[in-house]
PDB file of N, CA and C in Angstrom:
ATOM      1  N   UNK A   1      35.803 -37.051-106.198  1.00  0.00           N
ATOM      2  CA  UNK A   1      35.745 -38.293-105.441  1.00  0.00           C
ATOM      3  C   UNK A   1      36.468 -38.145-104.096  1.00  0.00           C
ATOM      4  N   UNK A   2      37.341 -37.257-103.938  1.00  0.00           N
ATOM      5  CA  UNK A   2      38.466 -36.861-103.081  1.00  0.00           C
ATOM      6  C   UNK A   2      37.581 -36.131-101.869  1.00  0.00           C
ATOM      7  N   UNK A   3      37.228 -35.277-102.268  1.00  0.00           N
ATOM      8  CA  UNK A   3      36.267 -34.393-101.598  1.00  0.00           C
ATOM      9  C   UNK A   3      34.998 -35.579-100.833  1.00  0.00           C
ATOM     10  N   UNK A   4      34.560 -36.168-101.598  1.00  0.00           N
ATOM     11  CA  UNK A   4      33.616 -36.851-101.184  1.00  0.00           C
ATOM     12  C   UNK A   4      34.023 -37.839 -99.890  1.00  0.00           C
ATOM     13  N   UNK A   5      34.572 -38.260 -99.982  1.00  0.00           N
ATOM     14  CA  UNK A   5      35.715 -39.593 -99.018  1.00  0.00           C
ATOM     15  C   UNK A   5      35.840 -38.259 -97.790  1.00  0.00           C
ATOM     16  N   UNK A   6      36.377 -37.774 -98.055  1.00  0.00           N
ATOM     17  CA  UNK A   6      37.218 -36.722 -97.024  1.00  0.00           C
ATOM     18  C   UNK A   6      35.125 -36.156 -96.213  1.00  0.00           C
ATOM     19  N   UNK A   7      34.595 -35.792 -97.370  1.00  0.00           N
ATOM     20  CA  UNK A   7      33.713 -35.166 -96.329  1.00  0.00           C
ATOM     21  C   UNK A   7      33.067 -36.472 -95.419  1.00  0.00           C
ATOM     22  N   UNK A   8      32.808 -37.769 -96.316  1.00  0.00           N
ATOM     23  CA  UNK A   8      32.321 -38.646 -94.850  1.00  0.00           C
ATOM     24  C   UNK A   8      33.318 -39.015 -93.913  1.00  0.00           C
ATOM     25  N   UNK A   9      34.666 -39.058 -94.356  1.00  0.00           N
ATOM     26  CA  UNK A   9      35.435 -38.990 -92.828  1.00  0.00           C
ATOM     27  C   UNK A   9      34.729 -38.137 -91.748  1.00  0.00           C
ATOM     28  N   UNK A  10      34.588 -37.038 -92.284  1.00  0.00           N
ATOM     29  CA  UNK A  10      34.277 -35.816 -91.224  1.00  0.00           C
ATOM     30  C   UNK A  10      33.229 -36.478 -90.541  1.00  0.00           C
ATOM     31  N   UNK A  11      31.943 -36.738 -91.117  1.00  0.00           N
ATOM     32  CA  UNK A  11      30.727 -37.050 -91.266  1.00  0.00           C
ATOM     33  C   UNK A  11      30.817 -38.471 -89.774  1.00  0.00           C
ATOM     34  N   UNK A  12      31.887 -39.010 -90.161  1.00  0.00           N
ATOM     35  CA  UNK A  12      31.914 -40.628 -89.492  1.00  0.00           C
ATOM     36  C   UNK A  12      32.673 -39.874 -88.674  1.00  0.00           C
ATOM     37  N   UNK A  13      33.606 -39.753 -88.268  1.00  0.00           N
ATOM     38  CA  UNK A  13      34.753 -38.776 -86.928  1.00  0.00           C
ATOM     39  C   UNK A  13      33.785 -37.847 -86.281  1.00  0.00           C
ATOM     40  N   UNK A  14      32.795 -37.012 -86.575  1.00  0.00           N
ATOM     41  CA  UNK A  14      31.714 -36.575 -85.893  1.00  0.00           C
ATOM     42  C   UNK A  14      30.431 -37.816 -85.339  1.00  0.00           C
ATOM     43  N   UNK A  15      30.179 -38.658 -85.747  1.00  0.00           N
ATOM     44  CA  UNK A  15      28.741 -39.270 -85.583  1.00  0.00           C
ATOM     45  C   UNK A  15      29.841 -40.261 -83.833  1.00  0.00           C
ATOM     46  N   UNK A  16      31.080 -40.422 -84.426  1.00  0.00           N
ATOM     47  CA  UNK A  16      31.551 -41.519 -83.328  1.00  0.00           C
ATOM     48  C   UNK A  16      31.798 -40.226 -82.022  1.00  0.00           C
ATOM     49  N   UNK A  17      32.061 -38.809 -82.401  1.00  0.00           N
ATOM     50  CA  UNK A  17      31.981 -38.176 -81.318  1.00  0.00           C
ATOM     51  C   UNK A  17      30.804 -37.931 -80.521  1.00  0.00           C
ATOM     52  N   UNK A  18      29.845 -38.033 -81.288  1.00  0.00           N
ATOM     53  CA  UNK A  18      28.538 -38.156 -80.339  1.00  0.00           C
ATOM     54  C   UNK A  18      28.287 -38.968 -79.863  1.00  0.00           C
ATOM     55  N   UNK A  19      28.523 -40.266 -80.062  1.00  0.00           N
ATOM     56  CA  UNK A  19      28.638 -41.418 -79.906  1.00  0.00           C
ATOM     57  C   UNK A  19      29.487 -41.591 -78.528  1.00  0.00           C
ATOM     58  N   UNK A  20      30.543 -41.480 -78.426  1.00  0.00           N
ATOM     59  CA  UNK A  20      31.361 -41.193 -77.251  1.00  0.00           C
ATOM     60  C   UNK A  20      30.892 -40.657 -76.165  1.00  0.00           C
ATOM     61  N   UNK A  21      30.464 -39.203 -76.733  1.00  0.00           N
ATOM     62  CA  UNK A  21      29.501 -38.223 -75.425  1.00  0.00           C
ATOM     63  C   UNK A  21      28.585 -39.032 -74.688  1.00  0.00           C
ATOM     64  N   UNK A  22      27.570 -39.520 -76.043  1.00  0.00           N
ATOM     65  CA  UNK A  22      26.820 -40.326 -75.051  1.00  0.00           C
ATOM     66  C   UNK A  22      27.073 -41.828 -74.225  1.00  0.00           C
ATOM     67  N   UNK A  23      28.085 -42.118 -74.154  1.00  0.00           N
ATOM     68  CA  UNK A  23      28.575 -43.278 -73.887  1.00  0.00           C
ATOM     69  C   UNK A  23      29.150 -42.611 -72.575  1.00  0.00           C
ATOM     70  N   UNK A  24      29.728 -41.639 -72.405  1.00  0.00           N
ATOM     71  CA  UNK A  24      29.990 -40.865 -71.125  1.00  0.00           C
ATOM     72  C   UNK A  24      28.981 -40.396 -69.724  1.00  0.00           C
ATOM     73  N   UNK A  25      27.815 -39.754 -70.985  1.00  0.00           N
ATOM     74  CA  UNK A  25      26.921 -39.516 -70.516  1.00  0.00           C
ATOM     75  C   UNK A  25      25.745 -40.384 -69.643  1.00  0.00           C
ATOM     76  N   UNK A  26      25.866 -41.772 -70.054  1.00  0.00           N
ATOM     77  CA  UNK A  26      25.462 -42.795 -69.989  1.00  0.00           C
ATOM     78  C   UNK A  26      25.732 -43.374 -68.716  1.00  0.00           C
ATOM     79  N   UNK A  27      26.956 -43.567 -68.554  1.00  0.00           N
ATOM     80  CA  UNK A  27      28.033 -44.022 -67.718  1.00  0.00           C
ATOM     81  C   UNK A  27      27.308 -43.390 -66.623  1.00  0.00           C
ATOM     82  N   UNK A  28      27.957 -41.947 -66.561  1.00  0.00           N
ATOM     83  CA  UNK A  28      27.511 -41.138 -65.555  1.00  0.00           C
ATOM     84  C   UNK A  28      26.286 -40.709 -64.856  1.00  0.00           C
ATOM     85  N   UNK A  29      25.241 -41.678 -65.492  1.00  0.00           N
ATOM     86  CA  UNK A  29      23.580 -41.628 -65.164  1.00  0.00           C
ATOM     87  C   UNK A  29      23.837 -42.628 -64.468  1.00  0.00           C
ATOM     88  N   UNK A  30      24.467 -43.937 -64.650  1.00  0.00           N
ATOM     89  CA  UNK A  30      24.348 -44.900 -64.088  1.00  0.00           C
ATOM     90  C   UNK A  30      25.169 -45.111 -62.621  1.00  0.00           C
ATOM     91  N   UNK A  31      26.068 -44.435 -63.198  1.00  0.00           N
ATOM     92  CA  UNK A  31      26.437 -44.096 -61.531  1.00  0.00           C
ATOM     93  C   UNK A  31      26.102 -43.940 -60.621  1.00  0.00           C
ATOM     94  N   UNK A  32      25.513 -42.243 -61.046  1.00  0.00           N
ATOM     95  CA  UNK A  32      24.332 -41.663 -60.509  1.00  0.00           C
ATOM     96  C   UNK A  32      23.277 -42.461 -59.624  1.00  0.00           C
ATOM     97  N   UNK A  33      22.820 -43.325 -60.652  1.00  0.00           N
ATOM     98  CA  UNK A  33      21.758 -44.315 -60.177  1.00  0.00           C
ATOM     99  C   UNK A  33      22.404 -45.503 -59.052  1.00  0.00           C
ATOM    100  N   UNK A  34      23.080 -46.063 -59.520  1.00  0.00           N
ATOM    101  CA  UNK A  34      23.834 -47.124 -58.585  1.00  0.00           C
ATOM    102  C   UNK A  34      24.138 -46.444 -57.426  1.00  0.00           C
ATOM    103  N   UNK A  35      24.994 -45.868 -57.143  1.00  0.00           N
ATOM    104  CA  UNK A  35      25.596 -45.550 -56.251  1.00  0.00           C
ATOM    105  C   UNK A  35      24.610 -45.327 -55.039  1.00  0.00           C
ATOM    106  N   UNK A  36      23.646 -44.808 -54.601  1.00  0.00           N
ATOM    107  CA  UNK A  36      22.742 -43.831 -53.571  1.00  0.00           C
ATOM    108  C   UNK A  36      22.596 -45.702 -53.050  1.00  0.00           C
ATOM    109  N   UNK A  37      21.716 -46.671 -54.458  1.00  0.00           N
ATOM    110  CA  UNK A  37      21.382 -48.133 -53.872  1.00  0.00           C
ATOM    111  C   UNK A  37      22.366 -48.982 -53.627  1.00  0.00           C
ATOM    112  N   UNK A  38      23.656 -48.843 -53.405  1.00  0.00           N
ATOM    113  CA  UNK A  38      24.597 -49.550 -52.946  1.00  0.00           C
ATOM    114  C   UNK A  38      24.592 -49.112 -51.847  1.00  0.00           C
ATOM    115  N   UNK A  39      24.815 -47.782 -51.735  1.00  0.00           N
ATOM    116  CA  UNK A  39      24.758 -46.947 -50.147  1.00  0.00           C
ATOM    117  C   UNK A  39      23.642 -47.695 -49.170  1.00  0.00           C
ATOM    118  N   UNK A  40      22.724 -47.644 -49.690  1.00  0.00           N
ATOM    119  CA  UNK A  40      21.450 -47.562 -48.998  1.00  0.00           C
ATOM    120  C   UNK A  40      21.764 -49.298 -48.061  1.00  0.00           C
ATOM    121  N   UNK A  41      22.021 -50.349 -49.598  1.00  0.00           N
ATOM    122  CA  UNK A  41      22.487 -51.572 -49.151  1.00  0.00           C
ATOM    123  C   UNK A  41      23.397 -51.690 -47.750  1.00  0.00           C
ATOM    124  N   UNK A  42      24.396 -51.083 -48.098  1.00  0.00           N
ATOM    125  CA  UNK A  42      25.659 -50.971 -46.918  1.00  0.00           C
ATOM    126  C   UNK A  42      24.879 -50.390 -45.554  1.00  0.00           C
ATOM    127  N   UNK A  43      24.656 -49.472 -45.845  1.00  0.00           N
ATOM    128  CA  UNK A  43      24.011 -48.670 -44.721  1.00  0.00           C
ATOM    129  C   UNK A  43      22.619 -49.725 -43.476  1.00  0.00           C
ATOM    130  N   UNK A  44      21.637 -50.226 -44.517  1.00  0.00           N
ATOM    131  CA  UNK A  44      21.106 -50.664 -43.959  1.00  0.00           C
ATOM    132  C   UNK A  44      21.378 -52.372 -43.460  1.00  0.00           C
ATOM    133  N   UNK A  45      22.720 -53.007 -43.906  1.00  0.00           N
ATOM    134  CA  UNK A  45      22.976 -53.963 -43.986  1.00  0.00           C
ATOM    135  C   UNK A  45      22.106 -54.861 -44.180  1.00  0.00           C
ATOM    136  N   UNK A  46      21.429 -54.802 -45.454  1.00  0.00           N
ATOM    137  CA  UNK A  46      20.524 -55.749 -46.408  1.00  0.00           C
ATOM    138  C   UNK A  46      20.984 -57.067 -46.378  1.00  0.00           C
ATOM    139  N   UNK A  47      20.462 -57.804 -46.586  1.00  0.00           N
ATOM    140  CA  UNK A  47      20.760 -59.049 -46.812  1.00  0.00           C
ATOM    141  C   UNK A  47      19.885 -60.030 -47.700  1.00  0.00           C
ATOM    142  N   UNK A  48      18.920 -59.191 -48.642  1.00  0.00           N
ATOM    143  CA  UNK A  48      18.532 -59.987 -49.598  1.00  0.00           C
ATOM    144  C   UNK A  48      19.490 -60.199 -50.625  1.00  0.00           C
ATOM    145  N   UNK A  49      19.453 -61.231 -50.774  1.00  0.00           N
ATOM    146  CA  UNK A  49      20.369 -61.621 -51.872  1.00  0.00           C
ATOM    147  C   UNK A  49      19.889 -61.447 -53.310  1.00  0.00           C
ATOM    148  N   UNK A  50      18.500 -61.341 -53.442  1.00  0.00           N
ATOM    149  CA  UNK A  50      18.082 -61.158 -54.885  1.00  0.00           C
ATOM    150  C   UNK A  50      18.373 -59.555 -55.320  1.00  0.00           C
ATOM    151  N   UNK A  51      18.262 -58.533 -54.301  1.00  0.00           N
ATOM    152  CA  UNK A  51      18.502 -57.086 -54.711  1.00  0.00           C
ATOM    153  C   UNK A  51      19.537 -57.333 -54.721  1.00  0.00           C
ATOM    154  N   UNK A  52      20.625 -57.516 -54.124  1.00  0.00           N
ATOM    155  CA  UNK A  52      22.152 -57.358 -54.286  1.00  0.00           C
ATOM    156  C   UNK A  52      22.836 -57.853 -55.579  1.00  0.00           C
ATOM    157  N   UNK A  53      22.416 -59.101 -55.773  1.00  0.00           N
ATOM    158  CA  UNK A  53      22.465 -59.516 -57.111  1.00  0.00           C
ATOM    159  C   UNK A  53      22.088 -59.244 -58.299  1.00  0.00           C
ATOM    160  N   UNK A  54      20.860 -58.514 -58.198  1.00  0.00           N
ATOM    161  CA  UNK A  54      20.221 -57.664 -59.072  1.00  0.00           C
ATOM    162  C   UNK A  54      20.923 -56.356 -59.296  1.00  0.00           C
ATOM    163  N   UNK A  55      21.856 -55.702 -58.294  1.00  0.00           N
ATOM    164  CA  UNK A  55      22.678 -54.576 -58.600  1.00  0.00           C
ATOM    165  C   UNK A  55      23.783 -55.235 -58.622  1.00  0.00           C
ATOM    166  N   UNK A  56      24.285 -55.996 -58.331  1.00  0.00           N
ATOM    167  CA  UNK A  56      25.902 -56.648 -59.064  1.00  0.00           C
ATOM    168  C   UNK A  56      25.442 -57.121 -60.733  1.00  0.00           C
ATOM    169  N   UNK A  57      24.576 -57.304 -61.041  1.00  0.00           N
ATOM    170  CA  UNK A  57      24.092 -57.658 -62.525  1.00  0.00           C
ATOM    171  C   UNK A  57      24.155 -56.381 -63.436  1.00  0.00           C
ATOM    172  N   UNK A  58      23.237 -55.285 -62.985  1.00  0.00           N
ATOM    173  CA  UNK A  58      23.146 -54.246 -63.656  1.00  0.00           C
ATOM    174  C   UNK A  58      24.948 -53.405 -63.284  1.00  0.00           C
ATOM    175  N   UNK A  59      25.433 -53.222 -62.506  1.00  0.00           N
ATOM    176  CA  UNK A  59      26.748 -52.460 -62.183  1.00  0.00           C
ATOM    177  C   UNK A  59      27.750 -53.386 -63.567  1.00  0.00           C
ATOM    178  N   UNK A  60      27.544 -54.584 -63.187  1.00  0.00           N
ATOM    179  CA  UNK A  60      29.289 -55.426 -63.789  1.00  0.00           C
ATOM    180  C   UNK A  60      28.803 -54.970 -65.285  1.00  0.00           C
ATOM    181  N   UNK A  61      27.825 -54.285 -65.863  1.00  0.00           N
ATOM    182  CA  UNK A  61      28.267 -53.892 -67.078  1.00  0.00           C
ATOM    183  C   UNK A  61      28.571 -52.739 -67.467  1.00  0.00           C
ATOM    184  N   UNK A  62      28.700 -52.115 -66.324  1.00  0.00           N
ATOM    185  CA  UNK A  62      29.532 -50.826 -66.736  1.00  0.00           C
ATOM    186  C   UNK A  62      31.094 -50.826 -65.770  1.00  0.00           C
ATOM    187  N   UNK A  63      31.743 -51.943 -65.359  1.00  0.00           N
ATOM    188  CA  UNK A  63      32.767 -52.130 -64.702  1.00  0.00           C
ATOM    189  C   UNK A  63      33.985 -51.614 -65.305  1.00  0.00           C
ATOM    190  N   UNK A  64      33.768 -51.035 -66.710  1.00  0.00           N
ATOM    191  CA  UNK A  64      34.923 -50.392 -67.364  1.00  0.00           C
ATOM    192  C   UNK A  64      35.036 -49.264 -67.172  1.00  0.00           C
ATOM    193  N   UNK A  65      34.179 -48.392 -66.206  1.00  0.00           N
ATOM    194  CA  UNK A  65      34.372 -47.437 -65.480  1.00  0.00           C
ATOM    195  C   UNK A  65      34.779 -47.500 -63.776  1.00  0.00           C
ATOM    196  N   UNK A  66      35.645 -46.606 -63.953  1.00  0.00           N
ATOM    197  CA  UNK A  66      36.864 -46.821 -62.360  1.00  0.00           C
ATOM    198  C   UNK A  66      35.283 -46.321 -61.063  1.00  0.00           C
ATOM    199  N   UNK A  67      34.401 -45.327 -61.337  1.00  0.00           N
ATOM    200  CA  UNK A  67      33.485 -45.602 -60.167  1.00  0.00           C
ATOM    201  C   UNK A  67      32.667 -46.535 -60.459  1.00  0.00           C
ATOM    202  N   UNK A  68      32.514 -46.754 -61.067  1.00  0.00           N
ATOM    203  CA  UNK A  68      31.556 -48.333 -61.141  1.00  0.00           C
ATOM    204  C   UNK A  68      32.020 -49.805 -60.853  1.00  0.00           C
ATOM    205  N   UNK A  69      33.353 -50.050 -60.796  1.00  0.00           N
ATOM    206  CA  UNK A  69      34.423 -50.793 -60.760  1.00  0.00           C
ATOM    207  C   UNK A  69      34.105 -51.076 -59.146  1.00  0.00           C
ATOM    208  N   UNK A  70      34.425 -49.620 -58.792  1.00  0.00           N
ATOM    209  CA  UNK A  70      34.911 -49.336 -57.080  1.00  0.00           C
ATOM    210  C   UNK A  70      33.469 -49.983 -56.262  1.00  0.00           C
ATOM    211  N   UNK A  71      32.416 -49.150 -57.040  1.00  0.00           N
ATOM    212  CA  UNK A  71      31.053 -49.928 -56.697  1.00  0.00           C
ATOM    213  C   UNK A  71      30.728 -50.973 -56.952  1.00  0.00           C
ATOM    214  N   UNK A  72      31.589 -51.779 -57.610  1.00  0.00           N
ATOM    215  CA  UNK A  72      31.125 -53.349 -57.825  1.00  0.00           C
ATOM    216  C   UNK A  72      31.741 -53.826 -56.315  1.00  0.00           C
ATOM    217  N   UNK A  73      33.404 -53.418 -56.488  1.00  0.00           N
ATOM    218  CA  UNK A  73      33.998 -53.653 -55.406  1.00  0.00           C
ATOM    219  C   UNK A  73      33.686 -53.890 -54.037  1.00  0.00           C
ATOM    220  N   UNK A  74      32.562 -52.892 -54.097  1.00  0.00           N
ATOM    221  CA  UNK A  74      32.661 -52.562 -52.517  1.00  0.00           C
ATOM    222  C   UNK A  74      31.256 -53.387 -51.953  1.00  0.00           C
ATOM    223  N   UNK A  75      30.540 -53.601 -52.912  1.00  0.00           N
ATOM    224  CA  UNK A  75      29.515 -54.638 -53.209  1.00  0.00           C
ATOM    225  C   UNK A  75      29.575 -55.988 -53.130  1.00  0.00           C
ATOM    226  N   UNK A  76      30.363 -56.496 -53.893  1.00  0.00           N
ATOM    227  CA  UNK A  76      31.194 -57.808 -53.614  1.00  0.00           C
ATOM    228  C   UNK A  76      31.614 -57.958 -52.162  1.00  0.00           C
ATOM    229  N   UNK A  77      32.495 -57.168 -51.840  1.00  0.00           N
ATOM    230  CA  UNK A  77      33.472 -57.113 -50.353  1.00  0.00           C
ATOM    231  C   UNK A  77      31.988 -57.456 -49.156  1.00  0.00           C
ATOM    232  N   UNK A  78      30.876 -56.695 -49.215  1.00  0.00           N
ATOM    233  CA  UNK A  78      30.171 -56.721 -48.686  1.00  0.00           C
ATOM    234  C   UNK A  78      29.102 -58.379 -48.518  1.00  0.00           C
ATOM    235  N   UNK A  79      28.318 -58.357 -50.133  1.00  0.00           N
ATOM    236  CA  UNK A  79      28.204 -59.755 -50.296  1.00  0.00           C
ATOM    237  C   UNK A  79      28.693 -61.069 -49.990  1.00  0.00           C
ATOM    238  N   UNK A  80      30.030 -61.083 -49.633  1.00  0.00           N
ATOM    239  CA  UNK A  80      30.970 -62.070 -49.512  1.00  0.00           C
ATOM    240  C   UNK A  80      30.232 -62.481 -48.157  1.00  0.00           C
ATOM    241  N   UNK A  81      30.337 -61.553 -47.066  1.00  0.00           N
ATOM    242  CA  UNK A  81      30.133 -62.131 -46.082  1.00  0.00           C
ATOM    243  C   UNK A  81      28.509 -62.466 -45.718  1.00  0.00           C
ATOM    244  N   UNK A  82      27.709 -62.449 -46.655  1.00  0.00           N
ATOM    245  CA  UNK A  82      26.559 -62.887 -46.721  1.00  0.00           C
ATOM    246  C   UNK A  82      26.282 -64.568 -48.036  1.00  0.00           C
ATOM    247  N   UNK A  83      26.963 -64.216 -49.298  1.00  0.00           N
ATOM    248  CA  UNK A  83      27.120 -65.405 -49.634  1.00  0.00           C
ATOM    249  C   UNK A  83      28.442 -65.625 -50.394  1.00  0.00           C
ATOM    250  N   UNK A  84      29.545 -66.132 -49.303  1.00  0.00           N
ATOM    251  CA  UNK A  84      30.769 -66.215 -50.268  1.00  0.00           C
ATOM    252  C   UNK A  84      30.796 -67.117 -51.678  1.00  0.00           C
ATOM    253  N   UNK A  85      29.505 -68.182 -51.731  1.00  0.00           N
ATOM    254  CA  UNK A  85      30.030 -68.692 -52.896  1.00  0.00           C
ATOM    255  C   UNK A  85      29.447 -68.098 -54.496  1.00  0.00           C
ATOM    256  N   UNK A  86      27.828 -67.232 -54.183  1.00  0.00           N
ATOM    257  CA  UNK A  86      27.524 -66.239 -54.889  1.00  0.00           C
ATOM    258  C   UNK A  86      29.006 -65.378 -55.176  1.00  0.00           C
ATOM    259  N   UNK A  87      28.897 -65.349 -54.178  1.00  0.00           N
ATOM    260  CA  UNK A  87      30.212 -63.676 -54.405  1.00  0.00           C
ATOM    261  C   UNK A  87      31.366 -64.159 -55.432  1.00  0.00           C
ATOM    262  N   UNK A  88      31.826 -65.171 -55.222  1.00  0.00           N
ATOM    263  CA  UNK A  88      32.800 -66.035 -56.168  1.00  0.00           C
ATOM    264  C   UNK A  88      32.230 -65.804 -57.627  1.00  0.00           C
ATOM    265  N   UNK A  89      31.335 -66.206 -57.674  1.00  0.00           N
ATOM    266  CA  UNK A  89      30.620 -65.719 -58.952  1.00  0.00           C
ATOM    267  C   UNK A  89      30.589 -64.725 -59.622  1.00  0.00           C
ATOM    268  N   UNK A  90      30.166 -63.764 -58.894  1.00  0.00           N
ATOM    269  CA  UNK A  90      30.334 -62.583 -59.566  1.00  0.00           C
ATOM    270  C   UNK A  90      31.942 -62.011 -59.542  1.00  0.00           C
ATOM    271  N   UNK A  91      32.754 -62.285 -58.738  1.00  0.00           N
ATOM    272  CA  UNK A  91      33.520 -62.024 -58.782  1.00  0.00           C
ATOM    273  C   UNK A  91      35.129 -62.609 -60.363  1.00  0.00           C
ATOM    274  N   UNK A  92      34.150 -64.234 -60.395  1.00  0.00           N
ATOM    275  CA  UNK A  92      35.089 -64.601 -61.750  1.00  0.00           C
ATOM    276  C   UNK A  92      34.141 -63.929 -63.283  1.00  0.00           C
ATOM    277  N   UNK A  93      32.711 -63.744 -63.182  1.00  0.00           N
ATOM    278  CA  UNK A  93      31.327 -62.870 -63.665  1.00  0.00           C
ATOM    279  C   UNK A  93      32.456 -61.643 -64.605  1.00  0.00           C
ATOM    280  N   UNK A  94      33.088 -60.810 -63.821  1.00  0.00           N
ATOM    281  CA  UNK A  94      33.884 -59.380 -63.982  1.00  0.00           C
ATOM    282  C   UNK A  94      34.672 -59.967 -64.400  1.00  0.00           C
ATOM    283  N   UNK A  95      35.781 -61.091 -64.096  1.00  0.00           N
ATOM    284  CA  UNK A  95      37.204 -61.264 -64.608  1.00  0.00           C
ATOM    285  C   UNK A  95      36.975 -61.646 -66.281  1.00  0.00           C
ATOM    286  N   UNK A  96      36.091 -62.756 -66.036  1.00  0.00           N
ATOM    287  CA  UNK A  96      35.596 -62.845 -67.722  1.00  0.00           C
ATOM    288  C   UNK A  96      35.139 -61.607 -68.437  1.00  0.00           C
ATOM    289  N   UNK A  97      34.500 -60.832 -68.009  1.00  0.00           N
ATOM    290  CA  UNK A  97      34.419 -59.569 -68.618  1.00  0.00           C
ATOM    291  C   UNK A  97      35.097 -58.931 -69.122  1.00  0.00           C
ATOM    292  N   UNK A  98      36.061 -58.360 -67.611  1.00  0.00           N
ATOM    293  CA  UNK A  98      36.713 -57.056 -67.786  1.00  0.00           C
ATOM    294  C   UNK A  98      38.302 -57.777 -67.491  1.00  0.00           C
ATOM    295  N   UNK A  99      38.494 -58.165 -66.791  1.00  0.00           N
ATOM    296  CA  UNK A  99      40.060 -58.382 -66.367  1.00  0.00           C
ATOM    297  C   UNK A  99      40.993 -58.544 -68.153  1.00  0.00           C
ATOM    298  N   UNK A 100      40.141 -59.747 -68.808  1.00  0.00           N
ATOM    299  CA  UNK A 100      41.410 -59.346 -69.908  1.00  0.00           C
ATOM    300  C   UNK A 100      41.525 -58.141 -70.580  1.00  0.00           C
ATOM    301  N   UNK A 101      40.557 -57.216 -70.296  1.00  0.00           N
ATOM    302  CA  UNK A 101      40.258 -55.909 -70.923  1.00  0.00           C
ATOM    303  C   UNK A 101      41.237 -54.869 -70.578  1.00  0.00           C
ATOM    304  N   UNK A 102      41.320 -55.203 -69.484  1.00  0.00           N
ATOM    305  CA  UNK A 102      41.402 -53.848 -68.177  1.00  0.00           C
ATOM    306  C   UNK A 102      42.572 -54.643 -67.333  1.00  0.00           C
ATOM    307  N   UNK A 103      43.579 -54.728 -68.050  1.00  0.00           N
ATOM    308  CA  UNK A 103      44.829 -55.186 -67.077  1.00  0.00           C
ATOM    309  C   UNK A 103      44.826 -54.507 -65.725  1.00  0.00           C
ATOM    310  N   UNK A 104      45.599 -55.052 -64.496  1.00  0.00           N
ATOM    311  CA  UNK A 104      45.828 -53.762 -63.462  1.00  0.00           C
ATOM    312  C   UNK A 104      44.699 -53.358 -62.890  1.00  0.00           C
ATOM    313  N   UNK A 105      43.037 -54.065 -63.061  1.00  0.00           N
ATOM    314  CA  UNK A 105      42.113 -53.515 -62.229  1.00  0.00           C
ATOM    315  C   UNK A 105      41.580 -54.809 -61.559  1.00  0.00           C
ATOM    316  N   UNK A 106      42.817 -55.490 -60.894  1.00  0.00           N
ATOM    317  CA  UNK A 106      42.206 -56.828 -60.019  1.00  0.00           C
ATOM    318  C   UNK A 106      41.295 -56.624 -58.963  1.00  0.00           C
ATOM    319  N   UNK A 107      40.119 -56.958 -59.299  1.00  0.00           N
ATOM    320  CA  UNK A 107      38.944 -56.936 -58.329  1.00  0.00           C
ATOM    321  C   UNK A 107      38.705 -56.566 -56.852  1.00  0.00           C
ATOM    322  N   UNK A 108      39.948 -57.260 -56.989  1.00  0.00           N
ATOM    323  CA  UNK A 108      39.347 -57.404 -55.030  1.00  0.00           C
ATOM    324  C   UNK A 108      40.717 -56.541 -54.077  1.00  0.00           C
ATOM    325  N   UNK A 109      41.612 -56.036 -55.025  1.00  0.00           N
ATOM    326  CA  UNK A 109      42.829 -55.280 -54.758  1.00  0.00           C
ATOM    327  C   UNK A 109      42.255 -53.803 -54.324  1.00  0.00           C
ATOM    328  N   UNK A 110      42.652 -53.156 -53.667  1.00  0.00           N
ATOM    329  CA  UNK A 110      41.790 -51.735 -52.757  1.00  0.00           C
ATOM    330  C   UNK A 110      42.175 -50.705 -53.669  1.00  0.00           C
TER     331      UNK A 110
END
């Protein structure tokens, strides 16, 4: 019975390590992906509000990552001066999210 217990530990302590990987792996696609269309945003100083919002939607759920965070950040900062009271939104959007999560990663702090 001993043996048995002990081997699905193993069994469960392996399945959550793959599990992890891909949760890394994941992350880091999305980055990937975000990042070039935030650029592109900034760069071309966009001002639709439905794409921007549409990537502050898809980003704030991976905000528990520090580059995705930075890219919400810098997104917001930007948005603001196109619609500050949207931006408010997304900006309390993350605090409900992540702030009680993620002490020490106040939004709008550089």
């Amino acid at each position: 019975m001993k043996i048995k217990i002990n081997h699905q530990m193993v069994n469960l302590v392996q399945a959550i390590g793959v599990l992890a990987r891909e949760h890394r792996q994941l992350t880091h696609q999305a980055v990937l992906e975000y990042a070039p269309e935030v650029e592109a945003i900034l760069r071309d100083q966009c001002r639709d509000s439905r794409r921007i919002e549409h990537l502050l939607d898809g980003i704030l759920d991976f905000c528990f990552d520090s580059e995705m965070l930075y890219l919400y950040k810098k997104l917001c900062r930007y948005y603001f001066e196109i619609d500050p009271s949207a931006t408010v939104s997304y900006v309390n959007a993350y605090r409900e999210m992540w702030d009680e999560k993620e002490e020490g990663n106040a939004l709008l702090d550089v």
